[in-house]
N, C-alpha and C. Protein backbone atom coordinates (compact mmCIF):
# COMPACT_ATOMS: atom_id res chain seq x y z
N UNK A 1 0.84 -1.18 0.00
CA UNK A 1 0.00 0.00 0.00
C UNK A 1 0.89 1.24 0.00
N UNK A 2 0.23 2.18 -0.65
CA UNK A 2 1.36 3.11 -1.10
C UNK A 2 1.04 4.53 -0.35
N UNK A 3 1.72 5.13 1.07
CA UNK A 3 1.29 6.11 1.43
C UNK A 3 0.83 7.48 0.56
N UNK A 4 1.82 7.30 -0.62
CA UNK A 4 2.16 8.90 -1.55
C UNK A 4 1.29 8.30 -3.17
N UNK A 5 0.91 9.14 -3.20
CA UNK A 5 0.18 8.40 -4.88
C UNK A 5 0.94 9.57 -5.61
N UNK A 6 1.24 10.66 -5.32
CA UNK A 6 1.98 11.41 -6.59
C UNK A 6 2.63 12.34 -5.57
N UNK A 7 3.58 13.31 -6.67
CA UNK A 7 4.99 14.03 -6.30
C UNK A 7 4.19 15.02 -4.92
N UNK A 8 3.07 15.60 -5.45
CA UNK A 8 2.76 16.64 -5.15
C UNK A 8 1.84 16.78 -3.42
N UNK A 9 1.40 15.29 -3.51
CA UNK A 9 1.38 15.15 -1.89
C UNK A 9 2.99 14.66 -0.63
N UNK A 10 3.90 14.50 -1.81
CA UNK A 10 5.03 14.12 -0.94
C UNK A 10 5.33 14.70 0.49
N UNK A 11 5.78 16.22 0.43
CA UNK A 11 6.19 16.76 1.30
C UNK A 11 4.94 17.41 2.55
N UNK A 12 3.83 17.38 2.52
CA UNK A 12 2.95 18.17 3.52
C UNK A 12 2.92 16.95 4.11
N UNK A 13 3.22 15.68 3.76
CA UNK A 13 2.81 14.29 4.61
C UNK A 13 4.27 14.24 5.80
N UNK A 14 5.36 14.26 4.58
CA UNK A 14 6.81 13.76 5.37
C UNK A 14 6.76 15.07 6.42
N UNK A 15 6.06 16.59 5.85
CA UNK A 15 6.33 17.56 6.96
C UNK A 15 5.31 17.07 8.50
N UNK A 16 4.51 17.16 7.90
CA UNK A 16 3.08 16.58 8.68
C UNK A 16 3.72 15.60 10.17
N UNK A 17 4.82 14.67 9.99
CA UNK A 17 4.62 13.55 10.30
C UNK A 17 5.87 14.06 11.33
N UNK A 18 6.98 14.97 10.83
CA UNK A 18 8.34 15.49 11.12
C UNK A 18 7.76 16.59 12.60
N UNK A 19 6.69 17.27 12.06
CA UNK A 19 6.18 18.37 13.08
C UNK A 19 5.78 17.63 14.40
N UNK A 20 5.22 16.59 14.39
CA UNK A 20 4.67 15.94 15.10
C UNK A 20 6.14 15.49 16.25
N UNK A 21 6.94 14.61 15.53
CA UNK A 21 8.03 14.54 15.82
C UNK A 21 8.71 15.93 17.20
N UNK A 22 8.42 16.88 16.18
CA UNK A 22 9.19 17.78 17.09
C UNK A 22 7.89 18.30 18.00
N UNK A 23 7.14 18.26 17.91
CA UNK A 23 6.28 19.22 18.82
C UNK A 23 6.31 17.88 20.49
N UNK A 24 6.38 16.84 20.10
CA UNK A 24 6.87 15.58 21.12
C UNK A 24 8.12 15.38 21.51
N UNK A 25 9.19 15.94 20.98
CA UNK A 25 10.41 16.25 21.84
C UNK A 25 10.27 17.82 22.48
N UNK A 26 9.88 18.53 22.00
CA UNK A 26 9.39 19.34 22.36
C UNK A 26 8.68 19.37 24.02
N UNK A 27 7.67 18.69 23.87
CA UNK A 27 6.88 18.16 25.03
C UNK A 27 7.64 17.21 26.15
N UNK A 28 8.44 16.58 25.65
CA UNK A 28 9.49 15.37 26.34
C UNK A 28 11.03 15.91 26.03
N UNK A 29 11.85 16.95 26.60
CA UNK A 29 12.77 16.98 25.91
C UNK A 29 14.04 15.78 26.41
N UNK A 30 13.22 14.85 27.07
CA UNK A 30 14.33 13.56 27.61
C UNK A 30 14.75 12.73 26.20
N UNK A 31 13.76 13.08 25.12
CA UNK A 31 13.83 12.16 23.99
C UNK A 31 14.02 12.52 22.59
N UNK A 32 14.83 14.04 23.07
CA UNK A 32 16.03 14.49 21.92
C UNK A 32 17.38 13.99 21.63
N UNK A 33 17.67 13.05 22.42
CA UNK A 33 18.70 12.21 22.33
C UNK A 33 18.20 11.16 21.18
N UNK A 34 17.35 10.76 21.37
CA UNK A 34 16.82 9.16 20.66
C UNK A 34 17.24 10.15 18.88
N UNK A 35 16.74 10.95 18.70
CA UNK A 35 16.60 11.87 17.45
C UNK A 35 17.45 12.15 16.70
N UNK A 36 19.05 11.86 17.40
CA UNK A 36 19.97 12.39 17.06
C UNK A 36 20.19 11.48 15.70
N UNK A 37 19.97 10.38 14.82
CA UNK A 37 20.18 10.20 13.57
C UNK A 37 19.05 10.74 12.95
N UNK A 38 18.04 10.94 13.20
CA UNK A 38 16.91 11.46 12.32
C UNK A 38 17.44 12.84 11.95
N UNK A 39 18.41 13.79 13.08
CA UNK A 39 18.69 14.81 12.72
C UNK A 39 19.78 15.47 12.07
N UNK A 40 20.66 14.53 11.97
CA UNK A 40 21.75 14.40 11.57
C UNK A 40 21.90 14.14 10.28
N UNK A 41 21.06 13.05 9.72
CA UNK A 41 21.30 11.82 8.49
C UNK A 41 19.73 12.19 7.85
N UNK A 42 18.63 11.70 8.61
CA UNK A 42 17.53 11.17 7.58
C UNK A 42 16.64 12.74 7.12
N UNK A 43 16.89 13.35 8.12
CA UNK A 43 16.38 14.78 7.65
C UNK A 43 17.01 15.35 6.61
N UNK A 44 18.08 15.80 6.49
CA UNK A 44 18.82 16.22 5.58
C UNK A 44 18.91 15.63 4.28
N UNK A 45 19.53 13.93 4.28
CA UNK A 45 18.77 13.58 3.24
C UNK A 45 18.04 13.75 2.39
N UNK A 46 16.69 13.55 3.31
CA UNK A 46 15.35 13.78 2.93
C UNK A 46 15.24 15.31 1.93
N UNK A 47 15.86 16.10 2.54
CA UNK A 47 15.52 17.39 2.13
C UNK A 47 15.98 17.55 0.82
N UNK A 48 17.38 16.75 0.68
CA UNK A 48 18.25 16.39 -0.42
C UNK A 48 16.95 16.07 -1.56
N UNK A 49 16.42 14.90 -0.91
CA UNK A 49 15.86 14.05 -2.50
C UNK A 49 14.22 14.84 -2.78
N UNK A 50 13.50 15.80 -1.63
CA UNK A 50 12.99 16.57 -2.04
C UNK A 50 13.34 17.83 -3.08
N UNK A 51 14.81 18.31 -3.33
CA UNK A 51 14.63 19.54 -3.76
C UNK A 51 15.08 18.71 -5.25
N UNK A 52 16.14 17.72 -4.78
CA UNK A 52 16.53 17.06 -6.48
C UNK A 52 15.15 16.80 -7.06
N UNK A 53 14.11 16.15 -6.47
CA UNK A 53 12.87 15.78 -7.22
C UNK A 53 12.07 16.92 -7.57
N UNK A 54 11.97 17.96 -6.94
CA UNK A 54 11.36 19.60 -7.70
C UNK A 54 11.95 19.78 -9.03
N UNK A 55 13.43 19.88 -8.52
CA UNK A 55 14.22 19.71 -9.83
C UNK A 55 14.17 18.89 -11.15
N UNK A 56 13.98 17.80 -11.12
CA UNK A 56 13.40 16.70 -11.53
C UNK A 56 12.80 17.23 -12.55
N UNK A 57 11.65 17.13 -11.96
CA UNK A 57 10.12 17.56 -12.12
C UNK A 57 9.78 18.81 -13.13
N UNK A 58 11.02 19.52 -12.79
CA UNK A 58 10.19 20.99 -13.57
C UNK A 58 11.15 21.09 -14.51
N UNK A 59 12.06 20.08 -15.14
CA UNK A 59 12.23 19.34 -17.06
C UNK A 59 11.59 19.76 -17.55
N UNK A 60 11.59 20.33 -18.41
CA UNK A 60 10.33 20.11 -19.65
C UNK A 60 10.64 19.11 -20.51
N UNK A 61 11.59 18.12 -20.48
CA UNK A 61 11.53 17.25 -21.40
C UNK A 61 11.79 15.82 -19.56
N UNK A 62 11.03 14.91 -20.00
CA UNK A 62 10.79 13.83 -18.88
C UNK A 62 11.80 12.59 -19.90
N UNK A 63 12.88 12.60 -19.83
CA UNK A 63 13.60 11.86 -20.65
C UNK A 63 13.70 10.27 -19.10
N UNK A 64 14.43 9.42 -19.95
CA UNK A 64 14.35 7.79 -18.58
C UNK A 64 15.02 8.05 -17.93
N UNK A 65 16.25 8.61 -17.27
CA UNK A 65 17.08 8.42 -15.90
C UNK A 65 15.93 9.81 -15.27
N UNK A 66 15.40 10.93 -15.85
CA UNK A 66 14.50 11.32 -14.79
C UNK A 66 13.41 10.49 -14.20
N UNK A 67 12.85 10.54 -15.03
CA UNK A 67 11.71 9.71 -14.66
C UNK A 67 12.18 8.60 -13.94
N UNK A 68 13.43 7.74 -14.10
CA UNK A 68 13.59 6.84 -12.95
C UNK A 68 13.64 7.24 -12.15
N UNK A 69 14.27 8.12 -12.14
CA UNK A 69 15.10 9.40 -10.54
C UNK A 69 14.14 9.46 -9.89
N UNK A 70 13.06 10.13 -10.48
CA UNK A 70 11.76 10.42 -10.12
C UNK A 70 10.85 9.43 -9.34
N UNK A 71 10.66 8.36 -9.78
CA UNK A 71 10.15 6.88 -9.24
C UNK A 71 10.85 6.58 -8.04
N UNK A 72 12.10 6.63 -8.37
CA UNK A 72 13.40 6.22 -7.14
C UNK A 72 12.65 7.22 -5.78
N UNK A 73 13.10 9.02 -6.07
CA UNK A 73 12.94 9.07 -5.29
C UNK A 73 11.58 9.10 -4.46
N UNK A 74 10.37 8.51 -5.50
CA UNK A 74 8.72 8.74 -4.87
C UNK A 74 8.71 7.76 -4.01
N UNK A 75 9.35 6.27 -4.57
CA UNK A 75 9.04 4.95 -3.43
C UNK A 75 10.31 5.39 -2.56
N UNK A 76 11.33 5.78 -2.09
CA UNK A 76 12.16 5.94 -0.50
C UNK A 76 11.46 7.08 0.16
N UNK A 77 10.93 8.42 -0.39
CA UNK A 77 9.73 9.08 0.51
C UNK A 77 8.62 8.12 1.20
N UNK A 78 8.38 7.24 0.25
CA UNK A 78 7.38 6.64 1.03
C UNK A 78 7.79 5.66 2.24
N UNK A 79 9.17 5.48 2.13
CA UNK A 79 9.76 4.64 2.89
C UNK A 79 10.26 5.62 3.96
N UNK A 80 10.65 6.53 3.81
CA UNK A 80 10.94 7.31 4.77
C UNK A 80 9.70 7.95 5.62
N UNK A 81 8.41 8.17 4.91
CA UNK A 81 7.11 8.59 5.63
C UNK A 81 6.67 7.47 6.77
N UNK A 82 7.14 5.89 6.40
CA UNK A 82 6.38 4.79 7.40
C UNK A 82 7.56 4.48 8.11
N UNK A 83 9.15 5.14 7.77
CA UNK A 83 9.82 5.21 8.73
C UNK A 83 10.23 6.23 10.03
N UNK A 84 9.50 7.28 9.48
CA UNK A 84 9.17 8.28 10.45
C UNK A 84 7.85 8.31 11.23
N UNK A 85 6.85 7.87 10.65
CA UNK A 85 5.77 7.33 11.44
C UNK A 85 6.26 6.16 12.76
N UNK A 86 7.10 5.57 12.25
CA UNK A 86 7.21 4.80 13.21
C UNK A 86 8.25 4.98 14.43
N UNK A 87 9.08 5.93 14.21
CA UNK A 87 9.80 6.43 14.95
C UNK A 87 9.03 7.62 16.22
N UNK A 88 8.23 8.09 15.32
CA UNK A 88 6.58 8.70 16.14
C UNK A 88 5.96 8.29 17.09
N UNK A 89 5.79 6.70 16.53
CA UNK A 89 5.01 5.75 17.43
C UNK A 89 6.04 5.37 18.46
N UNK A 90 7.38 5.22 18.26
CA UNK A 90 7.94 4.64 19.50
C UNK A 90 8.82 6.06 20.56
N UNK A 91 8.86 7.08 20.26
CA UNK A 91 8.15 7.92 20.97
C UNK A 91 7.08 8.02 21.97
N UNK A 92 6.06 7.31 21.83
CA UNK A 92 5.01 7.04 22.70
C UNK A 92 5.23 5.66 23.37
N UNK A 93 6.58 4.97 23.26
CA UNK A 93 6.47 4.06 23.70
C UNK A 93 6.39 4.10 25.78
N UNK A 94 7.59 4.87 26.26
CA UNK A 94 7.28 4.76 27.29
C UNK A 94 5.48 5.15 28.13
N UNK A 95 5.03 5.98 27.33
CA UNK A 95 3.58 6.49 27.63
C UNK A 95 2.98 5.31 27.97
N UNK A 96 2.95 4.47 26.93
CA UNK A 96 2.29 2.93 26.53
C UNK A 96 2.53 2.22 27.68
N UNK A 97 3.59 2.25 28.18
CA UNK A 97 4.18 1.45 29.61
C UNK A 97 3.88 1.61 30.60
N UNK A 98 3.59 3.13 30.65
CA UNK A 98 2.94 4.03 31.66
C UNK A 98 1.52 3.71 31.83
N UNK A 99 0.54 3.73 31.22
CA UNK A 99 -0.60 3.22 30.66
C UNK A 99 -0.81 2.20 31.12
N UNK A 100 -0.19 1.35 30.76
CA UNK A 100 -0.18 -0.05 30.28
C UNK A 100 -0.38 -0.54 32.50
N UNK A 101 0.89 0.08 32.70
CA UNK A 101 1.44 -0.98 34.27
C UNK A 101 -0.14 0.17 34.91
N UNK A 102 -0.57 1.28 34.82
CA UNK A 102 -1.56 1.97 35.95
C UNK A 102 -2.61 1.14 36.29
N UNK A 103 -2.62 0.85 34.51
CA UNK A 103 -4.36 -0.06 34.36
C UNK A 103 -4.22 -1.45 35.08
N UNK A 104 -3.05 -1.93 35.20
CA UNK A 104 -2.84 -3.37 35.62
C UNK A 104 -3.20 -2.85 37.22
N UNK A 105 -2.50 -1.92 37.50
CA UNK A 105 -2.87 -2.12 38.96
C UNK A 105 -3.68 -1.42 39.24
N UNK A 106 -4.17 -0.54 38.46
CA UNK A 106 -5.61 -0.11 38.81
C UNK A 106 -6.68 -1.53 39.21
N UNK A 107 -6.48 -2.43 37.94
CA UNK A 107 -7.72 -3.43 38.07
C UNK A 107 -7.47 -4.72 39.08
N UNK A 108 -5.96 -4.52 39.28
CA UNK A 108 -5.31 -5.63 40.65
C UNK A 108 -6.05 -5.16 41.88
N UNK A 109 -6.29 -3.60 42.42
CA UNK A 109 -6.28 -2.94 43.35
C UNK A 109 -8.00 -3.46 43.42
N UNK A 110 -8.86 -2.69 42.30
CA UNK A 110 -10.58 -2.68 42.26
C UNK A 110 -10.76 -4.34 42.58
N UNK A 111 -10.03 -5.14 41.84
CA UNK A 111 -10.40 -6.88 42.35
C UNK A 111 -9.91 -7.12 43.85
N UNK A 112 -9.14 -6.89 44.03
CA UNK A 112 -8.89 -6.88 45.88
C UNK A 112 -9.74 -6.60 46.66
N UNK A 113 -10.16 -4.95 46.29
CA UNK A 113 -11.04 -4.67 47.09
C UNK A 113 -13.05 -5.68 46.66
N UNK A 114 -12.81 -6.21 46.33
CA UNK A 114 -14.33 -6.91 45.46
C UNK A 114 -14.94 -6.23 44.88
N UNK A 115 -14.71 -5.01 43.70
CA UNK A 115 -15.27 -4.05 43.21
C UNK A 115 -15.23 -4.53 41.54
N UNK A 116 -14.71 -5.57 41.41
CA UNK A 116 -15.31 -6.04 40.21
C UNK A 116 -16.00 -7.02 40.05
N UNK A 117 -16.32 -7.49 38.74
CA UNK A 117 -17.44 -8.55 38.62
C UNK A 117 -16.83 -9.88 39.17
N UNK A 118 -14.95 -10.27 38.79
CA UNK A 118 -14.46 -11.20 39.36
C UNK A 118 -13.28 -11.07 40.25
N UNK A 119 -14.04 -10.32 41.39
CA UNK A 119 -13.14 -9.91 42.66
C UNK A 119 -12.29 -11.03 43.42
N UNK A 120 -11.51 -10.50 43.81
CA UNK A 120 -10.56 -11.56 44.12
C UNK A 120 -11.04 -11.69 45.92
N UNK A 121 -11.79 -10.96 46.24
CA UNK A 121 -12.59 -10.93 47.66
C UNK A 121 -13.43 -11.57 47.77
N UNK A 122 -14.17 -12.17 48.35
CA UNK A 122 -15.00 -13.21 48.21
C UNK A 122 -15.77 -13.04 49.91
């Protein structure tokens, strides 16, 4: 499944996804460390094969190594959009943990006391 169907949604998605990114280190700045290759390497990059592909693009003649260029760089945006999504998501990982252990002992605590349907009180 293909996040990007053409050139012209490329970048409001990869920005879209990058903002997010920062507005959550932002919010957590314990997890500007984790960032340090995204900021270093995949951003820049990225920015790289965005401006070559503008470039690309505004040929007036679409001869084959563009148009490959072009292809090349539409499927690694897309690889870079579900690799930044996911770097997003694990970002939220400690949250998830957080979450995750309250509810356990939230519902350890309510069954102790016999406040659920299968209380451990009897």
């Amino acid at each position: 499944m293909k996040i990007i169907v053409d050139h012209t949604s490329m970048q409001p998605i990869y920005e879209q996804i990058v903002e997010q990114i920062f507005q959550r280190a932002e919010e957590h700045p314990e997890i500007i460390p984790d960032l340090k290759k995204m900021m270093d390497y995949y951003l820049p990059t990225t920015m790289k094969l965005l401006e070559a592909y503008e470039e690309l693009d505004a040929q007036p003649v679409q001869g084959e190594n563009i148009i490959s260029s072009k292809k090349e760089i539409e499927d690694t945006i897309d690889t870079l959009n579900i690799a930044f999504e996911k770097l997003l998501d694990s970002l939220f990982q400690d949250t998830a943990w957080d979450v995750s252990s309250d509810i356990s002992v939230l519902h350890t605590m309510l069954a102790q006391e016999g406040l659920t349907e299968d209380g451990l009180k009897k």
